[in-house]
PDB file of N, CA and C in Angstrom:
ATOM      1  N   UNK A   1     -23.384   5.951   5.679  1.00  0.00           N
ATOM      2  CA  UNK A   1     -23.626   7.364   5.881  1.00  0.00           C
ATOM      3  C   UNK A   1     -22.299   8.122   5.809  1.00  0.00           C
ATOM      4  N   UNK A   2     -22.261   9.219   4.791  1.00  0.00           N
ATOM      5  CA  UNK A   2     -20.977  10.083   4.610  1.00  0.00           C
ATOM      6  C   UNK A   2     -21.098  11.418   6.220  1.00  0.00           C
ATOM      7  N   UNK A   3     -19.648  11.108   6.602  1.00  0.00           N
ATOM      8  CA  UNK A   3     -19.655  12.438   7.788  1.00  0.00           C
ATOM      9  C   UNK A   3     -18.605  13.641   6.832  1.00  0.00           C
ATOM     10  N   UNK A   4     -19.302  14.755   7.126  1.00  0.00           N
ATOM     11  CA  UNK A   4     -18.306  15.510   6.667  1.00  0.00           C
ATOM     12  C   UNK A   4     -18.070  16.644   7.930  1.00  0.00           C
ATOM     13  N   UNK A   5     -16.842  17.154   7.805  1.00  0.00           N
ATOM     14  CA  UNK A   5     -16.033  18.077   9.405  1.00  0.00           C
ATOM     15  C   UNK A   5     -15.855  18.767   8.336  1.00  0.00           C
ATOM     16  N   UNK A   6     -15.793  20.420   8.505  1.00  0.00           N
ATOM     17  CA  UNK A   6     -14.859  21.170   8.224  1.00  0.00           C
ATOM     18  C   UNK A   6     -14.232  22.420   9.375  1.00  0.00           C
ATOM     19  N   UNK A   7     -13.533  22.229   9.380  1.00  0.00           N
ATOM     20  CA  UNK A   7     -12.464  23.607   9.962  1.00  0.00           C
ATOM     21  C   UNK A   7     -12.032  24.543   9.369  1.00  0.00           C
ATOM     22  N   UNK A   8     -11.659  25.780  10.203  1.00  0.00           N
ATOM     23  CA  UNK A   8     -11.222  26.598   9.823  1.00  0.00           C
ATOM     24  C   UNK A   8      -9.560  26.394  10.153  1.00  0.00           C
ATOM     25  N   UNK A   9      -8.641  26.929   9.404  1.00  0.00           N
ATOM     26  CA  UNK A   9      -7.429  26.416   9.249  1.00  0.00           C
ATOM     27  C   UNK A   9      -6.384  27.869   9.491  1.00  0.00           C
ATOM     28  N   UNK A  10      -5.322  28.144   9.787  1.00  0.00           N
ATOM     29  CA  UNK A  10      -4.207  29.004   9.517  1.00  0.00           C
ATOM     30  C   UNK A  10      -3.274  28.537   8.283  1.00  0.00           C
ATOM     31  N   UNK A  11      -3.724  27.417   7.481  1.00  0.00           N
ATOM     32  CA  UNK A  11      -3.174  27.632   6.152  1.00  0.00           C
ATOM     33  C   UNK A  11      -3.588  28.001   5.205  1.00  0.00           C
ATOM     34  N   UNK A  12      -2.459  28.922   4.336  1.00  0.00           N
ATOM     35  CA  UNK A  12      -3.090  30.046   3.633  1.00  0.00           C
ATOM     36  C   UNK A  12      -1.987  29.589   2.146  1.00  0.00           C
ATOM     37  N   UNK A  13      -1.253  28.764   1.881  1.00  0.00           N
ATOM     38  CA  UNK A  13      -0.572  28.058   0.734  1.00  0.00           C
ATOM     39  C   UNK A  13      -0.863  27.126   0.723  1.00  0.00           C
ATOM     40  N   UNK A  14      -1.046  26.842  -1.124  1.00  0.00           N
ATOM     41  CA  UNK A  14      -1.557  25.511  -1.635  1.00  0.00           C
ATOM     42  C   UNK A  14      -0.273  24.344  -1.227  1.00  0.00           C
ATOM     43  N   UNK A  15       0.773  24.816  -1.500  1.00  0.00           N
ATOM     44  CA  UNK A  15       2.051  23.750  -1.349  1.00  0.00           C
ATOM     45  C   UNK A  15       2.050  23.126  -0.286  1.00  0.00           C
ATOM     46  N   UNK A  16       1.491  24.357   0.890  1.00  0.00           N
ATOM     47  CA  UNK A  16       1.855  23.708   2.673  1.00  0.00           C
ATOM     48  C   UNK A  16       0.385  22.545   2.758  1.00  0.00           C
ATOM     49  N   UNK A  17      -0.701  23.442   2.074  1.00  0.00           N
ATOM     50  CA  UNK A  17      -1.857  22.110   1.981  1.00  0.00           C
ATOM     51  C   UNK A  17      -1.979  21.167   1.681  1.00  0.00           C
ATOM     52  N   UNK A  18      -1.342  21.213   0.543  1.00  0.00           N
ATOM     53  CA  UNK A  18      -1.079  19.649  -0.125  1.00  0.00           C
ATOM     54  C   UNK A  18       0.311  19.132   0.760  1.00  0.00           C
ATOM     55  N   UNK A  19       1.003  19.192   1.169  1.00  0.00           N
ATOM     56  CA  UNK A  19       1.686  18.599   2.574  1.00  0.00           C
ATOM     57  C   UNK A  19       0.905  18.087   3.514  1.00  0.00           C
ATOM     58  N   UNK A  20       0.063  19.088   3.981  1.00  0.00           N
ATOM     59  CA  UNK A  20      -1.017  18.582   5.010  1.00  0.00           C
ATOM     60  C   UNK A  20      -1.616  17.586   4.853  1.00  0.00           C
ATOM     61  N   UNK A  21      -2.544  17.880   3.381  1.00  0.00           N
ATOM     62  CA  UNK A  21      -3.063  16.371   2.981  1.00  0.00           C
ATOM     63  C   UNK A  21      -2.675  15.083   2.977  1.00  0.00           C
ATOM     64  N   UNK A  22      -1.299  14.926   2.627  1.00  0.00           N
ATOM     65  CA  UNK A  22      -0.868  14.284   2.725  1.00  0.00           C
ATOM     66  C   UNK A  22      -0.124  13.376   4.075  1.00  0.00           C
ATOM     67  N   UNK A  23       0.173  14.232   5.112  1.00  0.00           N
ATOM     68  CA  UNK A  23       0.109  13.521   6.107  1.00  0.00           C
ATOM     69  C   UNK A  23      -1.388  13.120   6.633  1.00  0.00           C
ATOM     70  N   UNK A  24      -2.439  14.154   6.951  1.00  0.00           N
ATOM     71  CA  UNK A  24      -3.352  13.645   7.210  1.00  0.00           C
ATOM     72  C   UNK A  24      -3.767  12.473   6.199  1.00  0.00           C
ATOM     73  N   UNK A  25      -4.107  11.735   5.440  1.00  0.00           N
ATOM     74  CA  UNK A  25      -3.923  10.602   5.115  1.00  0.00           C
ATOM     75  C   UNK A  25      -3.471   9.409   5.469  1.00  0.00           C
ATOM     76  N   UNK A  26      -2.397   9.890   5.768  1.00  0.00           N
ATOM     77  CA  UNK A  26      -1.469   8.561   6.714  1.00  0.00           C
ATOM     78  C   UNK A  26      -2.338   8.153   7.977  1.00  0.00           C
ATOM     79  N   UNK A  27      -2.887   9.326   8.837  1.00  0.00           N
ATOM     80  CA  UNK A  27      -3.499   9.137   9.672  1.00  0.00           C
ATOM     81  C   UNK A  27      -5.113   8.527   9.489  1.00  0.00           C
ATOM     82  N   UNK A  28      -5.747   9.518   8.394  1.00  0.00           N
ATOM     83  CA  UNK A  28      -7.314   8.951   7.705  1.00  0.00           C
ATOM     84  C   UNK A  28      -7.326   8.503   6.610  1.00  0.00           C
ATOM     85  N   UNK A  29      -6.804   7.190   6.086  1.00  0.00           N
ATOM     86  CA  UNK A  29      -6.144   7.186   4.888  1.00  0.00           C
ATOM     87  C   UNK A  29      -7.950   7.132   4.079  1.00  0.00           C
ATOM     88  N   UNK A  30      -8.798   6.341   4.913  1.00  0.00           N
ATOM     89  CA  UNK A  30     -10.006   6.335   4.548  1.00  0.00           C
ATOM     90  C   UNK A  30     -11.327   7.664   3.917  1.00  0.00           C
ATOM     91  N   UNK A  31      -9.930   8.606   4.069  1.00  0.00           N
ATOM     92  CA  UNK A  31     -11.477  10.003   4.082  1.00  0.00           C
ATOM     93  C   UNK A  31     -10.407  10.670   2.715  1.00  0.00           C
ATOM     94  N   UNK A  32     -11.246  11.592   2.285  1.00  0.00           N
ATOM     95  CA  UNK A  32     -11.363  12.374   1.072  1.00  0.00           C
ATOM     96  C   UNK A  32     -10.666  13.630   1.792  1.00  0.00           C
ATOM     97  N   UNK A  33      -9.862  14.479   1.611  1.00  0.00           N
ATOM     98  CA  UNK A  33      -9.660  15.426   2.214  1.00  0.00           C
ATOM     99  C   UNK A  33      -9.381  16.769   1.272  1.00  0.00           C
ATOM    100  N   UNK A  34      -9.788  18.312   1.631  1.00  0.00           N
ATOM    101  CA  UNK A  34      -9.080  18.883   0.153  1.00  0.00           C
ATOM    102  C   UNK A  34      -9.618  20.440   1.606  1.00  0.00           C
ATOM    103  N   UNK A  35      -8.726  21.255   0.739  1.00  0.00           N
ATOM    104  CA  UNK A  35      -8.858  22.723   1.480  1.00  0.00           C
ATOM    105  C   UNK A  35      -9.532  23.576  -0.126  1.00  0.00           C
ATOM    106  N   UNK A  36      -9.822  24.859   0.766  1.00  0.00           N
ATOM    107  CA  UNK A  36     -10.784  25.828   0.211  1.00  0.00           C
ATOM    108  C   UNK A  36      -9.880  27.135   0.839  1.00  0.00           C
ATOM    109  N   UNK A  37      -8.899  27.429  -0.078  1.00  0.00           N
ATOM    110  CA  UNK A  37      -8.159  28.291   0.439  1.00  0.00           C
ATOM    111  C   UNK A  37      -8.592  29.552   0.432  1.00  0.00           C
ATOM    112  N   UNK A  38      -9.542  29.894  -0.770  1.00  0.00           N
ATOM    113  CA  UNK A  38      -9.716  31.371  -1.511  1.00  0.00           C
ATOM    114  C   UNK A  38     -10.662  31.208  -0.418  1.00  0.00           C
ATOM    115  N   UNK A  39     -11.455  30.507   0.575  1.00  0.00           N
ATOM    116  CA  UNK A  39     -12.487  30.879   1.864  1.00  0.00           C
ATOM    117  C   UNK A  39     -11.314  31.561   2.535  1.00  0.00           C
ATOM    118  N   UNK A  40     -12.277  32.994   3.373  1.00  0.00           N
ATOM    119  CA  UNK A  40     -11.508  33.470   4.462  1.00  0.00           C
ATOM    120  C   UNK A  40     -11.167  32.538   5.513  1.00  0.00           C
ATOM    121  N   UNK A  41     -11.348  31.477   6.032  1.00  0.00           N
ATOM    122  CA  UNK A  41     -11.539  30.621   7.339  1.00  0.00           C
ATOM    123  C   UNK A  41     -10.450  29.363   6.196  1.00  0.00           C
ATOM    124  N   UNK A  42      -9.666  29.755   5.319  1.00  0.00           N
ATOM    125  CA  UNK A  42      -9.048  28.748   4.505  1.00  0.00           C
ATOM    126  C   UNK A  42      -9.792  26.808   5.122  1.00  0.00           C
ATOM    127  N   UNK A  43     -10.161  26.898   4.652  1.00  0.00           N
ATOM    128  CA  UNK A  43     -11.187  26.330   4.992  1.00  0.00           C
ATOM    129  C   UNK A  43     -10.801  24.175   5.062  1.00  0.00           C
ATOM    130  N   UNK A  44     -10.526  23.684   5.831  1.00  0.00           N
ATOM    131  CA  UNK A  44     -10.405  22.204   5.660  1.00  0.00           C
ATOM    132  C   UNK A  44     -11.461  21.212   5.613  1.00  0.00           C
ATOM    133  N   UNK A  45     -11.841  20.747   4.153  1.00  0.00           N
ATOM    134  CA  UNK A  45     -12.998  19.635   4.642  1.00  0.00           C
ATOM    135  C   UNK A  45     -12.456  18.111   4.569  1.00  0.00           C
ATOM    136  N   UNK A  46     -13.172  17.595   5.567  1.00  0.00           N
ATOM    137  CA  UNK A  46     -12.790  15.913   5.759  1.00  0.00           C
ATOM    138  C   UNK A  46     -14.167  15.143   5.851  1.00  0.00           C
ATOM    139  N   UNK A  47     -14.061  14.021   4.614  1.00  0.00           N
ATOM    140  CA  UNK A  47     -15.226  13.378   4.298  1.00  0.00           C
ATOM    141  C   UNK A  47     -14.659  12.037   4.418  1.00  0.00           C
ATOM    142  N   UNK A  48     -15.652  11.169   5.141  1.00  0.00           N
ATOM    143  CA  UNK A  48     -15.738   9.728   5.510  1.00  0.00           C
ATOM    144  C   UNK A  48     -16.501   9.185   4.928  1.00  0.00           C
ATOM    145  N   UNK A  49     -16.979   7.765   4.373  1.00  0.00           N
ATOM    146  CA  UNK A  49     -17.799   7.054   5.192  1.00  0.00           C
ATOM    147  C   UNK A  49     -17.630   6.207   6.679  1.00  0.00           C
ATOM    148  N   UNK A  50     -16.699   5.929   7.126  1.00  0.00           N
ATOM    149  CA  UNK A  50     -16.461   5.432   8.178  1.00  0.00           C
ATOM    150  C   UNK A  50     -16.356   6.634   9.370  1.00  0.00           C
ATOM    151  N   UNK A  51     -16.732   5.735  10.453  1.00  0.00           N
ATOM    152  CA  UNK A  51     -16.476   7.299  11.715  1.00  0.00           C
ATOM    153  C   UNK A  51     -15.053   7.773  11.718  1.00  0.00           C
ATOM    154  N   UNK A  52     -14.768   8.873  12.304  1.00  0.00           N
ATOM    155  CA  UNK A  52     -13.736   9.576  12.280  1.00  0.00           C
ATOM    156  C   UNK A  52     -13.848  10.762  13.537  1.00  0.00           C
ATOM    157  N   UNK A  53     -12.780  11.055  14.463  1.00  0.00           N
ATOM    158  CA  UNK A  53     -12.855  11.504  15.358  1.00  0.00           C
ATOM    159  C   UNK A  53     -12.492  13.088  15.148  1.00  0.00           C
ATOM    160  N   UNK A  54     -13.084  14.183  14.678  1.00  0.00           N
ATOM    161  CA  UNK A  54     -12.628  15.446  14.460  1.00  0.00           C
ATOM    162  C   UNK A  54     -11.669  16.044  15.692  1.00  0.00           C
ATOM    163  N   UNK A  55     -11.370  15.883  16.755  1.00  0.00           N
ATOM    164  CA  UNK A  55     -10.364  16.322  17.256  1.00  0.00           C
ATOM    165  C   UNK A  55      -8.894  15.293  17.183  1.00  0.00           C
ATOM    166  N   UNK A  56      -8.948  14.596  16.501  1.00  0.00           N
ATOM    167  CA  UNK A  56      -7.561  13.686  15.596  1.00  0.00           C
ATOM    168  C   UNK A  56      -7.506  14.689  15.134  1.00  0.00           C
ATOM    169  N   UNK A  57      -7.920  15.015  13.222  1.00  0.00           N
ATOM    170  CA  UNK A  57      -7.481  15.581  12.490  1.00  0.00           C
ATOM    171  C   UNK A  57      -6.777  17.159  13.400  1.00  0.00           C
ATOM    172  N   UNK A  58      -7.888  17.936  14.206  1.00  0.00           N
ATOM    173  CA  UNK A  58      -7.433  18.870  15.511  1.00  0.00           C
ATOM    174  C   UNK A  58      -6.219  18.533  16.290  1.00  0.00           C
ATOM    175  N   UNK A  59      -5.820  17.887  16.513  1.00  0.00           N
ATOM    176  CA  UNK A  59      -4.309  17.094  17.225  1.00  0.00           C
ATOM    177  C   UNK A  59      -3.428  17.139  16.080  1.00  0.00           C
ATOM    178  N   UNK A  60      -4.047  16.340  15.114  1.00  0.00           N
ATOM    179  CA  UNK A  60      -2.476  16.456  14.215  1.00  0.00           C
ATOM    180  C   UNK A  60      -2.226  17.598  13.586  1.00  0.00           C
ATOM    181  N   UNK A  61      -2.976  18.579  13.361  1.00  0.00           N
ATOM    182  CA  UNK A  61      -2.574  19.174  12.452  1.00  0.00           C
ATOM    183  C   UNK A  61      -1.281  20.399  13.464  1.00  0.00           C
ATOM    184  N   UNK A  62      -2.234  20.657  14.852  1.00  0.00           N
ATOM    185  CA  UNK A  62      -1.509  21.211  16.010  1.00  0.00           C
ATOM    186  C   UNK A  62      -0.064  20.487  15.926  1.00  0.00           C
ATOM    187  N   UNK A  63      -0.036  19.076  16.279  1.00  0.00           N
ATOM    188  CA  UNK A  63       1.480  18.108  16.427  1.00  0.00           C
ATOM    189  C   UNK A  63       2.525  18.770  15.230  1.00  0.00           C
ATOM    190  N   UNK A  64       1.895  19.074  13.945  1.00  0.00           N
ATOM    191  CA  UNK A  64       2.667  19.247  12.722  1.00  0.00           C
ATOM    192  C   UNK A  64       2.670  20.672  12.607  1.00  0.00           C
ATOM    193  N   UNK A  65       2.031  21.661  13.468  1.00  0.00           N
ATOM    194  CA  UNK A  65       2.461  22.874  13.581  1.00  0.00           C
ATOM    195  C   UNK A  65       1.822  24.182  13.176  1.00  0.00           C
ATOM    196  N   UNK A  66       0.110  23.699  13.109  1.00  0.00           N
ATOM    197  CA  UNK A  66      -1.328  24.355  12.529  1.00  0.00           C
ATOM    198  C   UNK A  66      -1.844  24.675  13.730  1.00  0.00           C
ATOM    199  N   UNK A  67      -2.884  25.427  13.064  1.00  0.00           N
ATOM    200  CA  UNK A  67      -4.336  25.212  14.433  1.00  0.00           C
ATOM    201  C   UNK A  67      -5.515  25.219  12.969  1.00  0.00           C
ATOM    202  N   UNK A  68      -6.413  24.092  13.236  1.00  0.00           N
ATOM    203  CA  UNK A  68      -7.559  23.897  12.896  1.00  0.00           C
ATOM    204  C   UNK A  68      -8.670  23.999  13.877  1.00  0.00           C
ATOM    205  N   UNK A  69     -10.208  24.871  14.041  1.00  0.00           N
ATOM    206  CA  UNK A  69     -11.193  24.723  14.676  1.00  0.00           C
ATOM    207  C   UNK A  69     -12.006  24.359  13.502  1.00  0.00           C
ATOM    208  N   UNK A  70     -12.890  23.341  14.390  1.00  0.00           N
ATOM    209  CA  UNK A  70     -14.021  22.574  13.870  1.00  0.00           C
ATOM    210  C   UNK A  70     -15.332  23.710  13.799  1.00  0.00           C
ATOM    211  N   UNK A  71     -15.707  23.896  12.336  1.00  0.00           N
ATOM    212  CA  UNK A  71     -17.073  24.991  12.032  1.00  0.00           C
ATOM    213  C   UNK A  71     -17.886  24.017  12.576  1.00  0.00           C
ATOM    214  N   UNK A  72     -19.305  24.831  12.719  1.00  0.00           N
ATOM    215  CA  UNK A  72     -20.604  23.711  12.917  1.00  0.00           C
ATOM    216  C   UNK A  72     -21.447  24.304  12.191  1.00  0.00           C
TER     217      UNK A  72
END
């Protein structure tokens, strides 16, 4: 079963996103990750098949100097 999270993000550059991605990886190396910048809510989605804890990706992105909230 695929989980998918998305958040709303305070990043608003492709360069700083693709940074992001890239650490988050290190952390979920298992999930698909990509932003939706042209969304107002610049938008972060994270796709699994394996579980995955949405307040991780929420921690790190805070640790590295973001704020992400989880949409529902």
């Amino acid at each position: 079963m695929t989980t998918i999270e998305i958040f709303k993000t305070n990043i608003t550059q492709a360069a700083i996103a693709n940074k992001v991605i890239e650490s988050l990886l290190q952390v979920l190396p298992h999930c698909r990750i990509n932003f939706d910048l042209h969304d107002c809510d610049n938008i972060l989605r994270v796709e699994s098949i394996e579980a995955f804890n949405p307040q991780d990706v929420k921690s790190h992105l805070h640790k590295i100097g973001f704020s992400a909230e989880l949409l529902l």
